[in-house]
C-alpha atoms as a PDB file:
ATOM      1  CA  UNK A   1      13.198 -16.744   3.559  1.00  0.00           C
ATOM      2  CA  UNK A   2       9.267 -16.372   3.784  1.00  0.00           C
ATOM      3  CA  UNK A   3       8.300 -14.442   7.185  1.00  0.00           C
ATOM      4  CA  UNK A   4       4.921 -15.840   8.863  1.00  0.00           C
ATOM      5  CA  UNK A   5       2.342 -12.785   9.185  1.00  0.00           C
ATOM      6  CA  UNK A   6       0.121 -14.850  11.376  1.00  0.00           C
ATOM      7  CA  UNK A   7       1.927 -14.393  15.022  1.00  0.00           C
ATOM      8  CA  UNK A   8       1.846 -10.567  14.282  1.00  0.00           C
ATOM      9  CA  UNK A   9      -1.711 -10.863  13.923  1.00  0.00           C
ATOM     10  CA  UNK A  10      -1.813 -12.925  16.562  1.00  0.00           C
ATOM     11  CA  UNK A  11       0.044 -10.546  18.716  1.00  0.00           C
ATOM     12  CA  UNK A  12      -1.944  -7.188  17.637  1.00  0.00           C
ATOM     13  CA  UNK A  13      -5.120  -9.348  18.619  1.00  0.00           C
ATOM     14  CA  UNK A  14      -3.824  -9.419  22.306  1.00  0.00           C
ATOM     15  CA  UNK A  15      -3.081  -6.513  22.397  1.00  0.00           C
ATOM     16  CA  UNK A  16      -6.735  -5.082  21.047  1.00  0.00           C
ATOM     17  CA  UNK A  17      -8.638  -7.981  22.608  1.00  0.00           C
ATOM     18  CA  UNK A  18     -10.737  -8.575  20.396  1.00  0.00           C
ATOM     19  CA  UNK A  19     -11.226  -8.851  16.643  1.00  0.00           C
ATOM     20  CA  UNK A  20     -14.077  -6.258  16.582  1.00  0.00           C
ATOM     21  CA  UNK A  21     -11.793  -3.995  18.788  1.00  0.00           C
ATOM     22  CA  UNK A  22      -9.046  -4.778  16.367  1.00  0.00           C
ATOM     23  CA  UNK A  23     -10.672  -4.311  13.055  1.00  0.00           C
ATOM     24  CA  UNK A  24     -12.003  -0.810  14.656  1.00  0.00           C
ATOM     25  CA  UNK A  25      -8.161   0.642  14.159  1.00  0.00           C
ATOM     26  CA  UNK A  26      -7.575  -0.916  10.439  1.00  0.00           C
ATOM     27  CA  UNK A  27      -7.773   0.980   6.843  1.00  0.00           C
ATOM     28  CA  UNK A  28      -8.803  -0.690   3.854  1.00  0.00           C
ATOM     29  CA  UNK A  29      -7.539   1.307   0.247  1.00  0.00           C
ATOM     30  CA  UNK A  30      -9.610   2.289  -2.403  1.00  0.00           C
ATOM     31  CA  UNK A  31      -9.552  -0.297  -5.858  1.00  0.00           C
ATOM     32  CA  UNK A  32      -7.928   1.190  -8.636  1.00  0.00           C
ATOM     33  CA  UNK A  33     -10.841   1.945 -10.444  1.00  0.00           C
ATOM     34  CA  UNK A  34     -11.934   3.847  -7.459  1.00  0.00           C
ATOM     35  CA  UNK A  35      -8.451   5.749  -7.178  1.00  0.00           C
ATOM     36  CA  UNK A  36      -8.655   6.571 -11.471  1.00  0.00           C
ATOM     37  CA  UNK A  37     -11.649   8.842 -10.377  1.00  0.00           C
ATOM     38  CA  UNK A  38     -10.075  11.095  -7.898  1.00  0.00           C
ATOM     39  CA  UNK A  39      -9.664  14.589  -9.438  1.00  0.00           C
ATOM     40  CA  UNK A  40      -6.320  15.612  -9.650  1.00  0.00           C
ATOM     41  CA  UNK A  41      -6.240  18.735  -7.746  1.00  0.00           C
ATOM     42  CA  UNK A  42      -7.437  16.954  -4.962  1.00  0.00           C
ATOM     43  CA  UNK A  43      -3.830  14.884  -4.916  1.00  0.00           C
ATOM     44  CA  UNK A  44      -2.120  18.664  -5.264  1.00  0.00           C
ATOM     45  CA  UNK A  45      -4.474  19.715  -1.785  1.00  0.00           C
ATOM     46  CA  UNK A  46      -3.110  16.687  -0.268  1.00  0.00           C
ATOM     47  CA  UNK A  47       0.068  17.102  -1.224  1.00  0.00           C
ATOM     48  CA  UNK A  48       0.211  21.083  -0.040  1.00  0.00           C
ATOM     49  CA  UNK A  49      -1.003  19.738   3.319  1.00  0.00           C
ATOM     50  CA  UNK A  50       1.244  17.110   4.242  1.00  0.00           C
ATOM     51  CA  UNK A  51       3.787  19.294   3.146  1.00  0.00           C
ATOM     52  CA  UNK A  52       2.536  21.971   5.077  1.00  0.00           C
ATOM     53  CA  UNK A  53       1.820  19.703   8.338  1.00  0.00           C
ATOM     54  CA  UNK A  54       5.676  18.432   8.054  1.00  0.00           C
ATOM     55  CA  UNK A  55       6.873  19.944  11.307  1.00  0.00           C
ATOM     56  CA  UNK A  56       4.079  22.210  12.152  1.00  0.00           C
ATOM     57  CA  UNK A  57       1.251  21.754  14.629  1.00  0.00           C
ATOM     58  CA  UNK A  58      -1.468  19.619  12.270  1.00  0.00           C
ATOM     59  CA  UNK A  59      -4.806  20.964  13.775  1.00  0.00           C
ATOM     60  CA  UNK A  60      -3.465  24.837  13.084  1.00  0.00           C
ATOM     61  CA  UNK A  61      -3.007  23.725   9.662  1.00  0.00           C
ATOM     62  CA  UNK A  62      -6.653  21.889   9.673  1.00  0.00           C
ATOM     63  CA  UNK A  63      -8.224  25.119  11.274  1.00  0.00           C
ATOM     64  CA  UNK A  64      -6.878  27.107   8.547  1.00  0.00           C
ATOM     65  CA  UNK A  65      -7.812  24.747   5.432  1.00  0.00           C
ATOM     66  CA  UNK A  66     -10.470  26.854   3.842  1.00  0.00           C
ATOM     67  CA  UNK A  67      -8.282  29.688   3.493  1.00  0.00           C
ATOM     68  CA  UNK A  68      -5.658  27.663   1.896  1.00  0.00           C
ATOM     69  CA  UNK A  69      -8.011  26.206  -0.879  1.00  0.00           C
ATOM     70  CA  UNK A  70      -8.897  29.783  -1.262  1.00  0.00           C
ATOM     71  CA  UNK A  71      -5.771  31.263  -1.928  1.00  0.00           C
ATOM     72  CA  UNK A  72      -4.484  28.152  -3.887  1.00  0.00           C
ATOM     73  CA  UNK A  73      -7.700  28.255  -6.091  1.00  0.00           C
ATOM     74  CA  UNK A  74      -9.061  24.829  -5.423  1.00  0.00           C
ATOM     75  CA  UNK A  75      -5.038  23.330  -5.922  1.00  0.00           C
ATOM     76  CA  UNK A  76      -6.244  23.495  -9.994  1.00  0.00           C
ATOM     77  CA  UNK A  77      -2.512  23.079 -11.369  1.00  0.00           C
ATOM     78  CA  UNK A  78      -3.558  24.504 -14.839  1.00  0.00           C
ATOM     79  CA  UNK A  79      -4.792  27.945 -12.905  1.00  0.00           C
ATOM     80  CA  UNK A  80      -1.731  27.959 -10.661  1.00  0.00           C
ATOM     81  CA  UNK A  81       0.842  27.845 -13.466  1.00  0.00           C
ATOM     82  CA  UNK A  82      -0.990  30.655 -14.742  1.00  0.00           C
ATOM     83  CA  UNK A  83      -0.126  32.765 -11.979  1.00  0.00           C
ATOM     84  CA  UNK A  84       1.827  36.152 -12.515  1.00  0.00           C
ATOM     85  CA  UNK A  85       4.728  36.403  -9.938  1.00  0.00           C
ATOM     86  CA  UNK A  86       2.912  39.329  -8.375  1.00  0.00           C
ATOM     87  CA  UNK A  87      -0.035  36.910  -7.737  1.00  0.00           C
ATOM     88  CA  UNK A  88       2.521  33.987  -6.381  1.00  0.00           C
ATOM     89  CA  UNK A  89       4.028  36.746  -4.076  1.00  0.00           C
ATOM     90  CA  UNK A  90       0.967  38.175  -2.892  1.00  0.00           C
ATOM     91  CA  UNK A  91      -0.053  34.464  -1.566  1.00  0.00           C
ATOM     92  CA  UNK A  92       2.784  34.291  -0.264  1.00  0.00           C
ATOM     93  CA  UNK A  93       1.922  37.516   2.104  1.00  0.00           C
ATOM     94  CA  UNK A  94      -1.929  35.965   2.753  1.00  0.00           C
ATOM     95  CA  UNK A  95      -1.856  36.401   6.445  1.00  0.00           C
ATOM     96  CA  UNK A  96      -4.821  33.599   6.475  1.00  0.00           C
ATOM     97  CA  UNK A  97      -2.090  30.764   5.451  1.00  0.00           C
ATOM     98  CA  UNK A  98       0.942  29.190   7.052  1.00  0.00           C
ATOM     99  CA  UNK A  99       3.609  32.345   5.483  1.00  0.00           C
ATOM    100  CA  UNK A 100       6.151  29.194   4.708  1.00  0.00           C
ATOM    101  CA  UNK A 101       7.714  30.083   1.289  1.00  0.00           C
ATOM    102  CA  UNK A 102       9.943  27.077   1.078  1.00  0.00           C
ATOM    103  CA  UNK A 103       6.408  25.086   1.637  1.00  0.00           C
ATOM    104  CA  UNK A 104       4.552  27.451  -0.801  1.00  0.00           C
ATOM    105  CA  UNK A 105       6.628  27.312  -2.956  1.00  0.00           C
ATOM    106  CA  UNK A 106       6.194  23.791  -3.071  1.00  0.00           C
ATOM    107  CA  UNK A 107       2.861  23.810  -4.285  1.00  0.00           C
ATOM    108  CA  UNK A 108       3.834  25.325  -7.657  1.00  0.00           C
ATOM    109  CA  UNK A 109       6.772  22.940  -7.808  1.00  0.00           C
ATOM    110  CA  UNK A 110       4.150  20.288  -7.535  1.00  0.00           C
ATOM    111  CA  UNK A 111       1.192  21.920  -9.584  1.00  0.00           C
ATOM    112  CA  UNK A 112       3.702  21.328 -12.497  1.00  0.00           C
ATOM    113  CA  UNK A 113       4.684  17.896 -11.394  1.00  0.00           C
ATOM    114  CA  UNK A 114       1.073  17.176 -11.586  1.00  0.00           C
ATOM    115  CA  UNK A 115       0.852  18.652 -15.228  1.00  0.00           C
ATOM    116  CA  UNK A 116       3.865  16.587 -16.266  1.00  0.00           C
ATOM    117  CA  UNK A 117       2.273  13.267 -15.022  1.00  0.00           C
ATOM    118  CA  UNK A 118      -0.632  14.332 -16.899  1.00  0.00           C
ATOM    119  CA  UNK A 119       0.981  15.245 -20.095  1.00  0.00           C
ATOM    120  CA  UNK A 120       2.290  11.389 -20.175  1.00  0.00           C
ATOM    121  CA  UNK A 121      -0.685   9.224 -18.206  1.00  0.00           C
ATOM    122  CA  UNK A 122      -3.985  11.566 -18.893  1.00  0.00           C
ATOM    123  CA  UNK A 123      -4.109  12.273 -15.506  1.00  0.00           C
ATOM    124  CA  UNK A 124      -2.239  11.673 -12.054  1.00  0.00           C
ATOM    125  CA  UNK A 125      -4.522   9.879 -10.492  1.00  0.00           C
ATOM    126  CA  UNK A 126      -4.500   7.437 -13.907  1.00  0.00           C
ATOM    127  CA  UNK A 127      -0.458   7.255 -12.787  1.00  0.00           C
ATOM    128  CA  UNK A 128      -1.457   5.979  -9.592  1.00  0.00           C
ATOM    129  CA  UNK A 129      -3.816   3.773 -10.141  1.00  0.00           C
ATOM    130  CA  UNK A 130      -1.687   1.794 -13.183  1.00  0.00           C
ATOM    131  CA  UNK A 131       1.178   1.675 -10.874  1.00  0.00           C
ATOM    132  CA  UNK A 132       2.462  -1.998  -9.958  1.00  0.00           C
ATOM    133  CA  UNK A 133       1.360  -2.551  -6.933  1.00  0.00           C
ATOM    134  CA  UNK A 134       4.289  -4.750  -5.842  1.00  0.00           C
ATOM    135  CA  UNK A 135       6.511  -1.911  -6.540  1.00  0.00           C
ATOM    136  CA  UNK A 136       5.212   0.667  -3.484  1.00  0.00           C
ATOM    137  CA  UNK A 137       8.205   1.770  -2.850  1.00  0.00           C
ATOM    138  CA  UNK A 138       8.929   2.703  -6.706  1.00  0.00           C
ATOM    139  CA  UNK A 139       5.819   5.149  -6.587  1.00  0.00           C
ATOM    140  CA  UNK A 140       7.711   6.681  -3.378  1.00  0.00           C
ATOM    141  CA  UNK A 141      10.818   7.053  -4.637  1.00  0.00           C
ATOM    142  CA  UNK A 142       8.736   8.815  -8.080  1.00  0.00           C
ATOM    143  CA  UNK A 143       7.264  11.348  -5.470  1.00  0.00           C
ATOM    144  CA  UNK A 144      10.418  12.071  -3.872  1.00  0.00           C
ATOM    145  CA  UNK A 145      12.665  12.768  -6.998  1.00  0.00           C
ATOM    146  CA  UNK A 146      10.051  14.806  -9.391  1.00  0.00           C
ATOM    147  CA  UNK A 147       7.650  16.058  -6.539  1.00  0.00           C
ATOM    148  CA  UNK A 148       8.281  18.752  -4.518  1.00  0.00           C
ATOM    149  CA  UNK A 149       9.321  17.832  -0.399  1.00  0.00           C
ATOM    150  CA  UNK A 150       7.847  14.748  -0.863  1.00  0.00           C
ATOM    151  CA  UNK A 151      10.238  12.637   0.225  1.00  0.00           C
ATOM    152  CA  UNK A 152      10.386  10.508   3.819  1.00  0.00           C
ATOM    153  CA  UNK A 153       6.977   9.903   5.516  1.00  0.00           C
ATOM    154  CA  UNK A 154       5.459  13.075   2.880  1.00  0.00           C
ATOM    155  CA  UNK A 155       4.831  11.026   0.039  1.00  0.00           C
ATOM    156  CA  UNK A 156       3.435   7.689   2.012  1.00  0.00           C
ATOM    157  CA  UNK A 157       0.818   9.301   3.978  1.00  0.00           C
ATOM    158  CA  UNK A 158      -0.091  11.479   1.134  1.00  0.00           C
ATOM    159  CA  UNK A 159      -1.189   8.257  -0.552  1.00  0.00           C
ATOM    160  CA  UNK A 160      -2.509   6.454   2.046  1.00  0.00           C
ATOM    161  CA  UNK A 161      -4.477  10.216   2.940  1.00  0.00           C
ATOM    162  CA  UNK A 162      -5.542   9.612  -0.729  1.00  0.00           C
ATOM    163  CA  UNK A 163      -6.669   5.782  -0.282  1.00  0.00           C
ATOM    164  CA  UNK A 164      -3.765   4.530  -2.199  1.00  0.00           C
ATOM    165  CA  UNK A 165      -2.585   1.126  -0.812  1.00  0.00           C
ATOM    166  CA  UNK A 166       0.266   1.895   1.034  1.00  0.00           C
ATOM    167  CA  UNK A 167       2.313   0.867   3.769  1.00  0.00           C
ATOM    168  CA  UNK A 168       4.098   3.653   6.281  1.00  0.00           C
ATOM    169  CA  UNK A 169       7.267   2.732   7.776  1.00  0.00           C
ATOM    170  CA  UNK A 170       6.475   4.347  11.342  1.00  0.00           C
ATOM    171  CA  UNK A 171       8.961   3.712  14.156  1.00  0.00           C
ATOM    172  CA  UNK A 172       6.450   1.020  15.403  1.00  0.00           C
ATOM    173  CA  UNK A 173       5.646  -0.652  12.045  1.00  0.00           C
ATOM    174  CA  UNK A 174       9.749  -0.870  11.388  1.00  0.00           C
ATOM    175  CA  UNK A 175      10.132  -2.249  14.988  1.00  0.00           C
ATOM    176  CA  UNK A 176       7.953  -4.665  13.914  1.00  0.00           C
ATOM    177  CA  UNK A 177       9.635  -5.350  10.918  1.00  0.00           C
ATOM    178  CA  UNK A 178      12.659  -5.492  12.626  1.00  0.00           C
ATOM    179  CA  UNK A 179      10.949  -7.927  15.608  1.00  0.00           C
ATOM    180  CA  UNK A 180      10.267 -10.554  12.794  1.00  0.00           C
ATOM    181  CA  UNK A 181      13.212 -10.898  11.521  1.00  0.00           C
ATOM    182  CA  UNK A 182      13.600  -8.733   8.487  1.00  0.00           C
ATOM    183  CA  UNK A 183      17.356  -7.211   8.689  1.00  0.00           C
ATOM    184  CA  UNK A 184      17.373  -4.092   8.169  1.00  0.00           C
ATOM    185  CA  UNK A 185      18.037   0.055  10.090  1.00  0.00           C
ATOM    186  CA  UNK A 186      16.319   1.486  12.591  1.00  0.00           C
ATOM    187  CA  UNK A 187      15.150   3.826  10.127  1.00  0.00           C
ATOM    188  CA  UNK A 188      15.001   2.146   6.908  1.00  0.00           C
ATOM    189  CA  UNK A 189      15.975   5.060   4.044  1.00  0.00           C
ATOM    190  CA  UNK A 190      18.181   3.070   2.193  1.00  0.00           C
ATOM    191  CA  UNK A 191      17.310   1.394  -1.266  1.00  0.00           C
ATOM    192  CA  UNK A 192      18.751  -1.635   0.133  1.00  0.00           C
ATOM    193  CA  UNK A 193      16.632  -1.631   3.240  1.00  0.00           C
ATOM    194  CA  UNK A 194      13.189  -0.262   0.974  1.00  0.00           C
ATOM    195  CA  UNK A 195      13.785  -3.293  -1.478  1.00  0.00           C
ATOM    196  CA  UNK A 196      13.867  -5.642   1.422  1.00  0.00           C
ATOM    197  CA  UNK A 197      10.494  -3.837   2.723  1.00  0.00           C
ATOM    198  CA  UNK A 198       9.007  -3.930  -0.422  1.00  0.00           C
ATOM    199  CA  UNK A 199       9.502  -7.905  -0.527  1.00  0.00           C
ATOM    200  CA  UNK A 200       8.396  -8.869   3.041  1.00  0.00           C
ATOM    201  CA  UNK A 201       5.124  -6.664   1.953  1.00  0.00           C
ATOM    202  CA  UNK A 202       4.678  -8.651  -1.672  1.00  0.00           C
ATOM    203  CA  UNK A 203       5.207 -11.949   0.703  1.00  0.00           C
ATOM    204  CA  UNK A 204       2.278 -10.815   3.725  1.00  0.00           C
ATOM    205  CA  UNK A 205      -0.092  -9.719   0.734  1.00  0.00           C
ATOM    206  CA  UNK A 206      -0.045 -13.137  -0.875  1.00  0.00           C
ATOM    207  CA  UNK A 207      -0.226 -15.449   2.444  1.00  0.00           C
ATOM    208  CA  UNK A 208      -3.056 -13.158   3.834  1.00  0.00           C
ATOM    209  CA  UNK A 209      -4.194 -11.407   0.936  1.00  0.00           C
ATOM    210  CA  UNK A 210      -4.522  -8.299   3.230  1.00  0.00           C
ATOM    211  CA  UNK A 211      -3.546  -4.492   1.748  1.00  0.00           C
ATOM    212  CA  UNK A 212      -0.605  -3.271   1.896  1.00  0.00           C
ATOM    213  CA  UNK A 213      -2.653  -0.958   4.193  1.00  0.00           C
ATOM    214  CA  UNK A 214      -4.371  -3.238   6.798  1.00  0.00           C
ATOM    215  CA  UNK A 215      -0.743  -4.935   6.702  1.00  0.00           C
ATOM    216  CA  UNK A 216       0.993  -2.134   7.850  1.00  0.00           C
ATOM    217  CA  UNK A 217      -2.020  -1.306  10.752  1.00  0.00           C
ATOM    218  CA  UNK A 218      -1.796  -4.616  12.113  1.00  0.00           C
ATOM    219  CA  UNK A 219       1.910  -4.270  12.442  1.00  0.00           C
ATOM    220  CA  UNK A 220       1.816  -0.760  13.885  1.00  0.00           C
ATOM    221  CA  UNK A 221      -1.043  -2.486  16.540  1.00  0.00           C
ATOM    222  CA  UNK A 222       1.216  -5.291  17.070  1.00  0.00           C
ATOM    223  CA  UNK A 223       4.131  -3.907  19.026  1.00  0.00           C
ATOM    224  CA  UNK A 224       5.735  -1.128  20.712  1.00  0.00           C
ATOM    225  CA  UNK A 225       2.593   1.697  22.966  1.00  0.00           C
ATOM    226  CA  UNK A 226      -0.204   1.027  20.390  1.00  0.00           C
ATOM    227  CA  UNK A 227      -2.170  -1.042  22.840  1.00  0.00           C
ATOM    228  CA  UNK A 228      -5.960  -0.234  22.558  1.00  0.00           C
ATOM    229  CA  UNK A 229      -6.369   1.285  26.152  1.00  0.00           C
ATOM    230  CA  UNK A 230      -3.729   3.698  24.925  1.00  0.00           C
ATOM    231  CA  UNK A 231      -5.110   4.868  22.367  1.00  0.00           C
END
């Protein structure tokens, strides 16, 4: 049964009080044509930092950036998998990083998922960008099984970081999911529950023609503390 978007919009407007004031909190994605251009090793930087901000305070791992690009050579997969393991260990003791192993680790794990994707599409970003767009959650799930800790909210805001259209199942934005009508757990992991997501999503983008993006901000503003005062 088709869910109506508009008294979520409706509701996020009273909440911002205006539509300037609401518009001021939404994210429009980048076209596909725009995403094919995006160098590669810039996906592998912003995969290394969501991974790296996953439980850790984010502004220590923003005030230490630089020295991560430096030590990961500009996140170039085809110079990381070229590493000795004398050079992987001796990032691994840069006192200018987050000394995570699991999470550095990671990045090599992913340097060679990148590689893979290229191997088959030309480039990741190429993978992206020719990726049905109705199928969202598919692109998760491919981030989650051949990427490196990529899975739960890693792999979404990694895209949406990158401009990908993407929605982020939040505690708010699945409230509001939830508040609509839309049957499905608290915290929706299951394939069951992502399908369903997936096709309330497909519906919203064809009665409003809005991103999978602004969809997802308008639902976040909609319910729950995200009233503009707050925020």
């Amino acid at each position: 049964m088709s869910m109506d978007f508009t008294p979520i919009y409706q509701r996020a407007l009273r909440r911002n009080g205006t539509p300037e004031a609401l518009e001021l909190r939404l994210l429009d994605p980048l076209s596909p044509t725009q995403i094919q251009c995006l160098e590669d090793h810039r996906y592998l930087a912003m995969m290394a930092k969501v991974v790296f901000q996953a439980g850790f305070v984010w502004r220590v791992i923003e005030k230490k950036w630089p020295a991560f690009e430096k030590a990961f050579l500009g996140f170039d997969a085809d110079k990381l998998l070229l590493l000795s393991p004398e050079q992987i260990e001796a990032i691994g003791k840069n006192k200018d990083i987050v000394r995570n192993h699991q999470k550095i680790n990671s990045v090599f794990a992913n340097a060679l998922y990148i590689y893979d994707q290229q191997q088959e599409y030309g480039s990741f970003a190429s993978m992206v960008a020719n990726w049905p767009h109705e199928d969202f959650v598919g692109l998760c799930w491919h981030l989650k099984k051949y990427g490196s800790r990529l899975g739960g909210m890693s792999g979404p805001r990694m895209l949406r970081y990158m401009g990908i259209d993407a929605f982020m199942l939040t505690g708010d934005v699945s409230m509001c999911l939830r508040d609509a009508g839309l049957d499905i757990a608290e915290t929706p992991t299951s394939q069951r529950d992502l399908k369903k997501v997936q096709a309330l999503f497909n519906d919203w983008h064809q009665q409003t023609g809005y991103s999978f993006t602004r969809l997802s901000r308008i639902c976040a503003c909609s319910i729950g503390s995200n009233y503009a005062s707050q925020n």
